[in-house]
C-alpha atoms as a PDB file:
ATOM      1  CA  UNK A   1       0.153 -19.289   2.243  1.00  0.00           C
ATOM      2  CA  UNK A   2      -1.679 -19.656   5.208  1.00  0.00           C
ATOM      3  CA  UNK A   3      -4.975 -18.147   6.898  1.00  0.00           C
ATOM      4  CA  UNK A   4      -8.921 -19.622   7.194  1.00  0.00           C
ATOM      5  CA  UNK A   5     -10.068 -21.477   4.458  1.00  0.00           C
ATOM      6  CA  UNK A   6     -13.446 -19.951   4.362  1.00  0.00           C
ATOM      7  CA  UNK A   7     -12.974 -16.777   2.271  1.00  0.00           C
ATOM      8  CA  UNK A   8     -16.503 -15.683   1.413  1.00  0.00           C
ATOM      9  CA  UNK A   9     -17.252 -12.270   1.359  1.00  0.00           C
ATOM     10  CA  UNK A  10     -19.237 -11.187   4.328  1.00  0.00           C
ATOM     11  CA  UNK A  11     -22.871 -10.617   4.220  1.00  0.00           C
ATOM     12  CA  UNK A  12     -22.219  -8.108   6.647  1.00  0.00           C
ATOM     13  CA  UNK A  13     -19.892  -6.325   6.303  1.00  0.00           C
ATOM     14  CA  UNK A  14     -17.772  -4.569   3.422  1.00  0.00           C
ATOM     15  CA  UNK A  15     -14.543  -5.718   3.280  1.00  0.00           C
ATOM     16  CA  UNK A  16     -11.456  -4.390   2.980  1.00  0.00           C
ATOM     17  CA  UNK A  17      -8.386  -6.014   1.906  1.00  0.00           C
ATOM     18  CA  UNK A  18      -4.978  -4.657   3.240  1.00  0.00           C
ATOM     19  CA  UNK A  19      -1.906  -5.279   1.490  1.00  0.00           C
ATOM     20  CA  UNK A  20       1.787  -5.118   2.769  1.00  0.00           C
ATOM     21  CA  UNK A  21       4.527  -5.640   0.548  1.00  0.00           C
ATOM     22  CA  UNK A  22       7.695  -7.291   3.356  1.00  0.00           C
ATOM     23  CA  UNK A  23      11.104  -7.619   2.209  1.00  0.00           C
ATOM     24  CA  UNK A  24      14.040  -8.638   5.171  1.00  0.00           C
ATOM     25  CA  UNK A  25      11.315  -6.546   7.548  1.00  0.00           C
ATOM     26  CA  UNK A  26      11.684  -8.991  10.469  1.00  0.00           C
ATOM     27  CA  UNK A  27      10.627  -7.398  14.072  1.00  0.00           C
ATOM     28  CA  UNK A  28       8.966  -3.866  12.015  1.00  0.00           C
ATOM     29  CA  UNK A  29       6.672  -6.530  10.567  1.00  0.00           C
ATOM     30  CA  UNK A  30       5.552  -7.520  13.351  1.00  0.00           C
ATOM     31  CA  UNK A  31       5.406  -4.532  15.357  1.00  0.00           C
ATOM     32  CA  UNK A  32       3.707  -3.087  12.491  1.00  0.00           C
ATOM     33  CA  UNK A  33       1.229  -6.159  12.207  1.00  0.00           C
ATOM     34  CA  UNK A  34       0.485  -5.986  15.990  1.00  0.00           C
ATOM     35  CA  UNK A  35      -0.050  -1.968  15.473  1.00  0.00           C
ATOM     36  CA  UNK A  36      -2.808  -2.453  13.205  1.00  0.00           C
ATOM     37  CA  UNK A  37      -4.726  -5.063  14.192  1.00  0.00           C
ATOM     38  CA  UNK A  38      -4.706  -3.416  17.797  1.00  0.00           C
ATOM     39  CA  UNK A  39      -6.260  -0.355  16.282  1.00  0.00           C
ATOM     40  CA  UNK A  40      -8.421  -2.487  14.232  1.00  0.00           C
ATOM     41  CA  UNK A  41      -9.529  -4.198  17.250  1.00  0.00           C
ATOM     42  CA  UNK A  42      -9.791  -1.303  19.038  1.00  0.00           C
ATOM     43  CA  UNK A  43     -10.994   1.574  16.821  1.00  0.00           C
ATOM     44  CA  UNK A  44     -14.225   3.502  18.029  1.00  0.00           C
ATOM     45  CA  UNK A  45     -15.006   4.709  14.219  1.00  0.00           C
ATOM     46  CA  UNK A  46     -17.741   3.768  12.491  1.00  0.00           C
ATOM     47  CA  UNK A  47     -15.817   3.231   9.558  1.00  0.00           C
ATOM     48  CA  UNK A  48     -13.455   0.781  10.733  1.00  0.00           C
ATOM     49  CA  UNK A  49     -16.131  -0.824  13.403  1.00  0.00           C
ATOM     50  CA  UNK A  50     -18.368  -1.570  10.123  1.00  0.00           C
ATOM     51  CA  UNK A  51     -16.099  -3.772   7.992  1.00  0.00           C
ATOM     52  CA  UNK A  52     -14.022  -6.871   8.179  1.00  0.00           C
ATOM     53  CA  UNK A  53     -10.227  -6.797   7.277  1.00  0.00           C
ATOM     54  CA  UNK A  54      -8.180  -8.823   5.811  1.00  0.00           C
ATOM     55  CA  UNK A  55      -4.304  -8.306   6.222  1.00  0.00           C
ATOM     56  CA  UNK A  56      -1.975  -9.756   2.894  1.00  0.00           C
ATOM     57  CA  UNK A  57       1.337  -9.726   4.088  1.00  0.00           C
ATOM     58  CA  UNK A  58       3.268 -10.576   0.811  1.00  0.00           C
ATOM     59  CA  UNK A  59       6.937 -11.495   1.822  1.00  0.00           C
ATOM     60  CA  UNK A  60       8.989 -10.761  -1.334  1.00  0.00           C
ATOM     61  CA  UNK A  61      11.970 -13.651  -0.872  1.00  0.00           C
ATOM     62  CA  UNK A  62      12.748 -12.443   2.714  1.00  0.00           C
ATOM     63  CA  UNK A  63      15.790 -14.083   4.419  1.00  0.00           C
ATOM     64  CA  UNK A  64      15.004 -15.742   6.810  1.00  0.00           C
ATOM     65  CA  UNK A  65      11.392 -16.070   5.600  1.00  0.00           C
ATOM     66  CA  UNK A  66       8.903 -14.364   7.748  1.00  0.00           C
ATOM     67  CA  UNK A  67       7.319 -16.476  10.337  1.00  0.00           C
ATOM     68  CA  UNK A  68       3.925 -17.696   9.849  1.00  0.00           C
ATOM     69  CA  UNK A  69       3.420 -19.365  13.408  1.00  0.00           C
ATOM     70  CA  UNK A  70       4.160 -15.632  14.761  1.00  0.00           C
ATOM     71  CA  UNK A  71       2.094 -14.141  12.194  1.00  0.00           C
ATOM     72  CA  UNK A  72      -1.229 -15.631  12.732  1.00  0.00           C
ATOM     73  CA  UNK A  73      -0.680 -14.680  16.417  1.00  0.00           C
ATOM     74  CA  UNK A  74      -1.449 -11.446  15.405  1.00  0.00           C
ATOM     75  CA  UNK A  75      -4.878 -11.766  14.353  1.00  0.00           C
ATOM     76  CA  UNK A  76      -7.724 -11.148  15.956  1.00  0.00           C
ATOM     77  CA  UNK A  77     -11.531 -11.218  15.672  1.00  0.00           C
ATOM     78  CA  UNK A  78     -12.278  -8.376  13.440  1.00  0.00           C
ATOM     79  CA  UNK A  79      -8.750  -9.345  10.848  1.00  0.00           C
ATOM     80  CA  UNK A  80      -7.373 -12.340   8.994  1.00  0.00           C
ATOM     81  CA  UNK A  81      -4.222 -12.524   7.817  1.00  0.00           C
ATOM     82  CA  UNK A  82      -2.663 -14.168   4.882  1.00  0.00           C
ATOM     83  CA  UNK A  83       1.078 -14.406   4.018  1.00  0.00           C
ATOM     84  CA  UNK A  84       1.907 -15.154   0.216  1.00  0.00           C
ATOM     85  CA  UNK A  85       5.374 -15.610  -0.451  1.00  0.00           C
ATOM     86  CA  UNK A  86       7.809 -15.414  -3.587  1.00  0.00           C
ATOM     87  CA  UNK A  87      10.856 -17.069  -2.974  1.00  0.00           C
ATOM     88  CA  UNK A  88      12.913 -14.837  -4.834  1.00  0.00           C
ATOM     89  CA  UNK A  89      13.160 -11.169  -4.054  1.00  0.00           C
ATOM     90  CA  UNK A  90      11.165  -9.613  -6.868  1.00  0.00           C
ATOM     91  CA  UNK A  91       9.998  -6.111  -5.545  1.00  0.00           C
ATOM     92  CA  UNK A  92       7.641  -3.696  -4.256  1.00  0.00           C
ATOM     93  CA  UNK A  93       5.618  -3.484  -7.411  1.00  0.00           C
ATOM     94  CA  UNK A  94       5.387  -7.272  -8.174  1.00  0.00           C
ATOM     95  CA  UNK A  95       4.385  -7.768  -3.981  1.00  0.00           C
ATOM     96  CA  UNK A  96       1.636  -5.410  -4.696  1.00  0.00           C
ATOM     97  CA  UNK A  97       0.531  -7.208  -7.675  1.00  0.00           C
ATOM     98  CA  UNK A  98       0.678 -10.672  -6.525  1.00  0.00           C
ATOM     99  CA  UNK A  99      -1.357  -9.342  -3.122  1.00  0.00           C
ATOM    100  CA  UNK A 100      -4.416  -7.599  -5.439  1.00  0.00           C
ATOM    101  CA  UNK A 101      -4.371 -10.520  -7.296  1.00  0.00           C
ATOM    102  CA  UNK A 102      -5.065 -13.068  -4.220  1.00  0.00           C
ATOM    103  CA  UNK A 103      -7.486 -10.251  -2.782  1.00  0.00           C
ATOM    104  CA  UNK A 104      -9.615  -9.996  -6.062  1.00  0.00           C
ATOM    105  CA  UNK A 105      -9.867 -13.517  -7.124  1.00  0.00           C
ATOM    106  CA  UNK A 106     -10.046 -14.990  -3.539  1.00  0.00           C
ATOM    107  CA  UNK A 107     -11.672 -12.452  -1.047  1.00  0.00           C
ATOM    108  CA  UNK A 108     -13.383 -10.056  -3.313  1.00  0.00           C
ATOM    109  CA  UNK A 109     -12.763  -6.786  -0.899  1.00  0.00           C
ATOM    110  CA  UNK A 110     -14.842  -3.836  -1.590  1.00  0.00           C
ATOM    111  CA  UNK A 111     -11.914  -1.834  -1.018  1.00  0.00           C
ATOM    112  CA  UNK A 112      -7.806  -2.593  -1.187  1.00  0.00           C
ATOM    113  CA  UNK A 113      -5.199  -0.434   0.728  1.00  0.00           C
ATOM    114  CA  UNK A 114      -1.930  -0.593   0.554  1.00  0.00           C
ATOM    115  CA  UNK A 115       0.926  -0.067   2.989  1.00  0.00           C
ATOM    116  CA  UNK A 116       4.390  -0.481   3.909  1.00  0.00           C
ATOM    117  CA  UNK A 117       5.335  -2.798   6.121  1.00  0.00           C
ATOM    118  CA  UNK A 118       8.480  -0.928   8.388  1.00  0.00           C
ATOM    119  CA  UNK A 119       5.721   1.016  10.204  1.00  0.00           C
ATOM    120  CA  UNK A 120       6.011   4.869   8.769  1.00  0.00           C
ATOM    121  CA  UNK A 121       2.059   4.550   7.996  1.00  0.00           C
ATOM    122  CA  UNK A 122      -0.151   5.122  10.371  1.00  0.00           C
ATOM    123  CA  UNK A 123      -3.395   2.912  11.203  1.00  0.00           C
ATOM    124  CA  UNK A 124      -5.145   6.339  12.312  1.00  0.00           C
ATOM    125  CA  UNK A 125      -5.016   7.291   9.078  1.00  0.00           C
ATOM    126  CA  UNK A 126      -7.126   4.813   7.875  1.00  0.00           C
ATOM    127  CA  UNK A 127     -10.930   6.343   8.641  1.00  0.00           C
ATOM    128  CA  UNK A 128     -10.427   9.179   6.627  1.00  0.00           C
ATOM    129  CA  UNK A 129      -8.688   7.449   3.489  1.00  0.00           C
ATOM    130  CA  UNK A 130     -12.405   5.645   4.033  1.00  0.00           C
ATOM    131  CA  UNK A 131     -14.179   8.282   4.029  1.00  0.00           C
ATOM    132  CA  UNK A 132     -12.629   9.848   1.242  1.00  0.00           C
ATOM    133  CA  UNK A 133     -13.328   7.795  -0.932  1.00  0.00           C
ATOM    134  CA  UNK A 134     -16.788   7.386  -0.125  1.00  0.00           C
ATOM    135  CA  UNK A 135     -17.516  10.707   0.354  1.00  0.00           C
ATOM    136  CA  UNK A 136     -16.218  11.879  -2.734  1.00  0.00           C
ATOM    137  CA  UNK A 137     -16.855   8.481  -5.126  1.00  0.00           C
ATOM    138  CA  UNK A 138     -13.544   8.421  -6.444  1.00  0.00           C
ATOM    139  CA  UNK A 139     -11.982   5.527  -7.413  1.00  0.00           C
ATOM    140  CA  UNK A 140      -8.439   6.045  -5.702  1.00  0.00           C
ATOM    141  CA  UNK A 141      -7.225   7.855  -2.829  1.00  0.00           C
ATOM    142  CA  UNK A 142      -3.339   8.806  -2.812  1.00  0.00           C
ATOM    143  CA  UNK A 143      -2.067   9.386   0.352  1.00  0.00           C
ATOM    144  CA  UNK A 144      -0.661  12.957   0.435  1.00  0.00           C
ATOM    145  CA  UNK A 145       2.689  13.128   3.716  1.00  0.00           C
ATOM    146  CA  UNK A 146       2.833  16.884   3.222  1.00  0.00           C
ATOM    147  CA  UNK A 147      -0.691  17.580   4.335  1.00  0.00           C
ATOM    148  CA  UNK A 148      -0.336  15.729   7.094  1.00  0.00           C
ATOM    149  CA  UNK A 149       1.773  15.289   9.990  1.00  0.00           C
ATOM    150  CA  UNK A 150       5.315  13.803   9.198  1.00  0.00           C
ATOM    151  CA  UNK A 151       8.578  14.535   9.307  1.00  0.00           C
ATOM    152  CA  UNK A 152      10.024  14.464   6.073  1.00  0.00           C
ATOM    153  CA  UNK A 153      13.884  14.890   5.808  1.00  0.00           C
ATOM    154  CA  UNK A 154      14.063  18.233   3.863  1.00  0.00           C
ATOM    155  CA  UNK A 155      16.819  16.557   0.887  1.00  0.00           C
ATOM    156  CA  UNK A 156      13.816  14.159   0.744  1.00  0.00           C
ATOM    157  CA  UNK A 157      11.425  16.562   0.435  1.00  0.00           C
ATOM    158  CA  UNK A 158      13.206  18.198  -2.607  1.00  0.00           C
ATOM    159  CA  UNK A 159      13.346  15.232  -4.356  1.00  0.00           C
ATOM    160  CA  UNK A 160       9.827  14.130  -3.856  1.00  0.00           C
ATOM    161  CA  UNK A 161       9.186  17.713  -5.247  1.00  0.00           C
ATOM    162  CA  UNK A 162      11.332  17.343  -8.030  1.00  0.00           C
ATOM    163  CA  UNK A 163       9.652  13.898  -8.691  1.00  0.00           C
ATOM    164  CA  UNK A 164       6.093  15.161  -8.635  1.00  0.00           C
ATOM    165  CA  UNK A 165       6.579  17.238 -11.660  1.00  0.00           C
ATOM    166  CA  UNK A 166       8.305  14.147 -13.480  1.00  0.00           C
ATOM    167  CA  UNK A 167       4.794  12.460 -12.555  1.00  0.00           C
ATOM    168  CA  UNK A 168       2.762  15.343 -13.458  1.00  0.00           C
ATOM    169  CA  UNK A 169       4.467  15.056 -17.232  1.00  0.00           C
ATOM    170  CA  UNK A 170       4.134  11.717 -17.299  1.00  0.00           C
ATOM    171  CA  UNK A 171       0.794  10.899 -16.394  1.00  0.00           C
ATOM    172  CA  UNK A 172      -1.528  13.790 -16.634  1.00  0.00           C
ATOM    173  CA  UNK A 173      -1.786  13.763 -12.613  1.00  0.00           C
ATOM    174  CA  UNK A 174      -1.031  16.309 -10.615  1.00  0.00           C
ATOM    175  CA  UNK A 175      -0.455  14.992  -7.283  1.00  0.00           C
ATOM    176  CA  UNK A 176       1.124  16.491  -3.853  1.00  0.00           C
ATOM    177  CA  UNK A 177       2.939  13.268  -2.817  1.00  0.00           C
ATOM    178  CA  UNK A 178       4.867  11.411  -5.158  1.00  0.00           C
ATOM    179  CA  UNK A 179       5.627   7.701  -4.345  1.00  0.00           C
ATOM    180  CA  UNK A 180       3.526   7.365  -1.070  1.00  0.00           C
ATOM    181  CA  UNK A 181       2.763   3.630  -0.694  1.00  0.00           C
ATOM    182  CA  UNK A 182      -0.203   4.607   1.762  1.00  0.00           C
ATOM    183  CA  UNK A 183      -3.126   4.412  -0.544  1.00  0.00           C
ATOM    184  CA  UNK A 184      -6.800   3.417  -0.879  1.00  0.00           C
ATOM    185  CA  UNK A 185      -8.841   2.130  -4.182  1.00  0.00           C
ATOM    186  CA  UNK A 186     -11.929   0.741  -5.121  1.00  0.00           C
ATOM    187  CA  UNK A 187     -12.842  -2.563  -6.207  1.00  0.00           C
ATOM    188  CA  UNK A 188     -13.255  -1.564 -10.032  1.00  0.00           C
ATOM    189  CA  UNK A 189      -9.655  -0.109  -9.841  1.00  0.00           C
ATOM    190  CA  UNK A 190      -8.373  -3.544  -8.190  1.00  0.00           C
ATOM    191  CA  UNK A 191     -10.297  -5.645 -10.959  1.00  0.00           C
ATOM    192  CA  UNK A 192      -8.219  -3.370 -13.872  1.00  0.00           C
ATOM    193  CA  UNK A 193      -4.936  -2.817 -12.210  1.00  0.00           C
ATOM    194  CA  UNK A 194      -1.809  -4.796 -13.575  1.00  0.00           C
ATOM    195  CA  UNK A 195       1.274  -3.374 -12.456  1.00  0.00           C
ATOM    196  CA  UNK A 196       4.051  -4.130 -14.696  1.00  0.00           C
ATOM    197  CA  UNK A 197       7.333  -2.709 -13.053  1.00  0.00           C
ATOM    198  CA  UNK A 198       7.960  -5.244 -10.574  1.00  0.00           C
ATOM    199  CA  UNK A 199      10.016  -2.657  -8.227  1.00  0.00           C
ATOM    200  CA  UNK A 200       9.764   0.900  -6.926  1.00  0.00           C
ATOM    201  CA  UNK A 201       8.628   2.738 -10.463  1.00  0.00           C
ATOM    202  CA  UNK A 202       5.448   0.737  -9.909  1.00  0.00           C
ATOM    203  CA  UNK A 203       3.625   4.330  -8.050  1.00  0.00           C
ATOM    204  CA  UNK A 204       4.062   6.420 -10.880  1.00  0.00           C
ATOM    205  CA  UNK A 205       2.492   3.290 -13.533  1.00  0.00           C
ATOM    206  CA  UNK A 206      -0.216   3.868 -10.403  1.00  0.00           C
ATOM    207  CA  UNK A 207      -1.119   6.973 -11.283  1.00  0.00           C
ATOM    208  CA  UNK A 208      -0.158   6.633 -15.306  1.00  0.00           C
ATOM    209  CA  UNK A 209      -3.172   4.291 -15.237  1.00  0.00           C
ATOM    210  CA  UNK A 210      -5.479   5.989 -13.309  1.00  0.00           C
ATOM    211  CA  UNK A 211      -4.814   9.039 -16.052  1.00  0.00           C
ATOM    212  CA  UNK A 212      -4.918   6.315 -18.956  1.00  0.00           C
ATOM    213  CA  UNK A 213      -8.372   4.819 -18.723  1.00  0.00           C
ATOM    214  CA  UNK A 214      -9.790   7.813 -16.380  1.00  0.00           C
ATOM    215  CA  UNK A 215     -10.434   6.682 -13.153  1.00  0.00           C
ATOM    216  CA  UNK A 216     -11.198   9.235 -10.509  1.00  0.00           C
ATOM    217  CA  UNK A 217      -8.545  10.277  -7.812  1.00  0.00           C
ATOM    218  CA  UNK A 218      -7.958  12.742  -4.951  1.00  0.00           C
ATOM    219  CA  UNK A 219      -5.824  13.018  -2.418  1.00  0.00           C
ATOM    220  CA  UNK A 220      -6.260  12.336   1.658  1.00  0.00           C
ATOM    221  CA  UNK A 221      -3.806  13.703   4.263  1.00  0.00           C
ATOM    222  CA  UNK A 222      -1.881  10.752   6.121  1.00  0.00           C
ATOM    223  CA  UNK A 223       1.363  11.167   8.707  1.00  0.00           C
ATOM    224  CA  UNK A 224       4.251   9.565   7.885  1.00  0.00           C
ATOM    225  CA  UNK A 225       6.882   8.963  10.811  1.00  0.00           C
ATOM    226  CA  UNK A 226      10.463   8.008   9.696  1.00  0.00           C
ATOM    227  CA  UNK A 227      12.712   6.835  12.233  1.00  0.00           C
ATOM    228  CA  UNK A 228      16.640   6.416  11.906  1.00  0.00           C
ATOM    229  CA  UNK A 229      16.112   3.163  10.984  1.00  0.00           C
ATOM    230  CA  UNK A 230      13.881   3.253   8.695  1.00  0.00           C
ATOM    231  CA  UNK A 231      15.944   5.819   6.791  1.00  0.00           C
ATOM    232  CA  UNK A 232      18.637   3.546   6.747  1.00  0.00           C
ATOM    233  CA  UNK A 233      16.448   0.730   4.826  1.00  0.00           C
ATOM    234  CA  UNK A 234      14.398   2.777   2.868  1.00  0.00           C
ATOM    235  CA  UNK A 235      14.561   3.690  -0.402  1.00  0.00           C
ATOM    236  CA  UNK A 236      17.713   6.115  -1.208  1.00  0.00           C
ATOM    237  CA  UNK A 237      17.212   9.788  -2.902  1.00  0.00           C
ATOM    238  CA  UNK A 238      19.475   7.913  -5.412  1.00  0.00           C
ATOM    239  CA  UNK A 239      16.709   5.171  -5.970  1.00  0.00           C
ATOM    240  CA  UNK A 240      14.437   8.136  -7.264  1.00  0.00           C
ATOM    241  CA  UNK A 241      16.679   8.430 -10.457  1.00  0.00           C
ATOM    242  CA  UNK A 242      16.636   4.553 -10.961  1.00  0.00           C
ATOM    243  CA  UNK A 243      13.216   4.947 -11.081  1.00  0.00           C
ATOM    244  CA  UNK A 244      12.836   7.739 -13.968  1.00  0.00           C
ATOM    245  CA  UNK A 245      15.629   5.268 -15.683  1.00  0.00           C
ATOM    246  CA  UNK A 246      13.071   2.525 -15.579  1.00  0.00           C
ATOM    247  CA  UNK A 247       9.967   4.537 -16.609  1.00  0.00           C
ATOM    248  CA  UNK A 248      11.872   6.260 -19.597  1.00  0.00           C
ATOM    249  CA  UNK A 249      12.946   2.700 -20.364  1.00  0.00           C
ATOM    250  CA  UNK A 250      10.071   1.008 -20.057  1.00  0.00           C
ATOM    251  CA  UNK A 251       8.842   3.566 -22.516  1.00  0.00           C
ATOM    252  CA  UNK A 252      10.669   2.959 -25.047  1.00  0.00           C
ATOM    253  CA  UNK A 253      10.781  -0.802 -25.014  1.00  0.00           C
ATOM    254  CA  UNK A 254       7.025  -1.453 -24.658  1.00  0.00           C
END
């Protein structure tokens, strides 16, 4: 783990506590790093401009391991940024997990968003997930692709469709986007949260216990931007089945 020592929350500032889950990400890492803190650093919003960020790069059991010289380079005045590392591969869910715990019990954020780490999420986005939940004094924002500007594969959007009614029966919720990584809670939500399926089935338990103990939720438009190669990594239309397979199971075995 590495970063400043000091990791008082600011008497200044609110702060918000960014959390990328990196598995075998090499150079989209980076670029992805270097992205946001640029827009960080750069941003003209009030809402970015008033907080201080801190960036948890969580590398699930990468090989090679991700670099931490290269990753500190990255910083700059207005972000920190932490890597924690498992040294086994132990997925998505269990990255996320780890990362809100280090933010909660070391940094205290007022806020936690989470994001992938191959670059489809957009910094811009990041203002109005903000002010969402600000504005409207929810505890959760979901990040909703299809009301903003991406461009979905169409097989992919008929599975995400097909998924959202799974959701919907599962967990009370009805949501636009299911499985969007790109989201935005509070800090009572990141005090309660504790994700159980280590790997990709860990967005619907999201949104189970949001429904469960009542939390408040809405929805923000973000862009997603898939390139060829991050089709080829991501997560298959295959991968969505594996996921009801875990949820049904995890069901029944609890």
């Amino acid at each position: 783990m590495t970063g400043q020592t000091d990791l008082t929350h600011s008497l200044k500032k609110p702060v918000v506590a960014i959390i990328i889950p990196s598995f075998n990400e090499g150079p989209r890492l980076l670029r992805t790093l270097r992205t946001l803190v640029s827009y960080i650093e750069e941003a003209n919003h009030p809402t970015i401009r008033e907080r201080d960020f801190h960036i948890l790069v969580v590398d699930d059991g990468s090989h090679p391991l991700t670099d931490t010289k290269t990753l500190q380079e990255s910083r700059g005045s207005q972000c920190q940024i932490f890597l924690l590392r498992h040294w086994v591969n132990l997925g998505q869910g269990a990255a996320l997990q780890t990362g809100i715990e280090f933010a909660r019990e070391k940094i205290h954020p007022d806020h936690f968003v989470t994001m992938d780490a191959d670059g489809q999420h957009s910094p811009s986005d990041l203002p109005l997930l903000l002010e969402t939940i600000i504005k409207t004094e929810t505890d959760i924002v979901f990040g909703n692709r299809f009301i903003g500007i991406s461009n979905t594969p169409a097989l992919r959007r008929a599975v995400l469709a097909a998924a959202g009614w799974f959701e919907y029966w599962m967990t009370g919720l009805k949501l636009g986007d299911a499985h969007n990584g790109y989201r935005i809670f509070n800090s009572k939500l990141g005090d309660a949260i504790n994700l159980k399926y280590n790997r990709m089935a860990h967005a619907t338990e999201f949104k189970e216990f949001v429904g469960k103990y009542g939390f408040r939720f809405t929805e923000a438009k973000v862009s997603i931007h898939y390139s060829q190669e991050s089709l080829a990594k991501g997560q298959s239309n295959i991968g969505a089945f594996r996921i009801i397979r875990d949820l049904i199971a995890g069901h029944i075995f609890d």
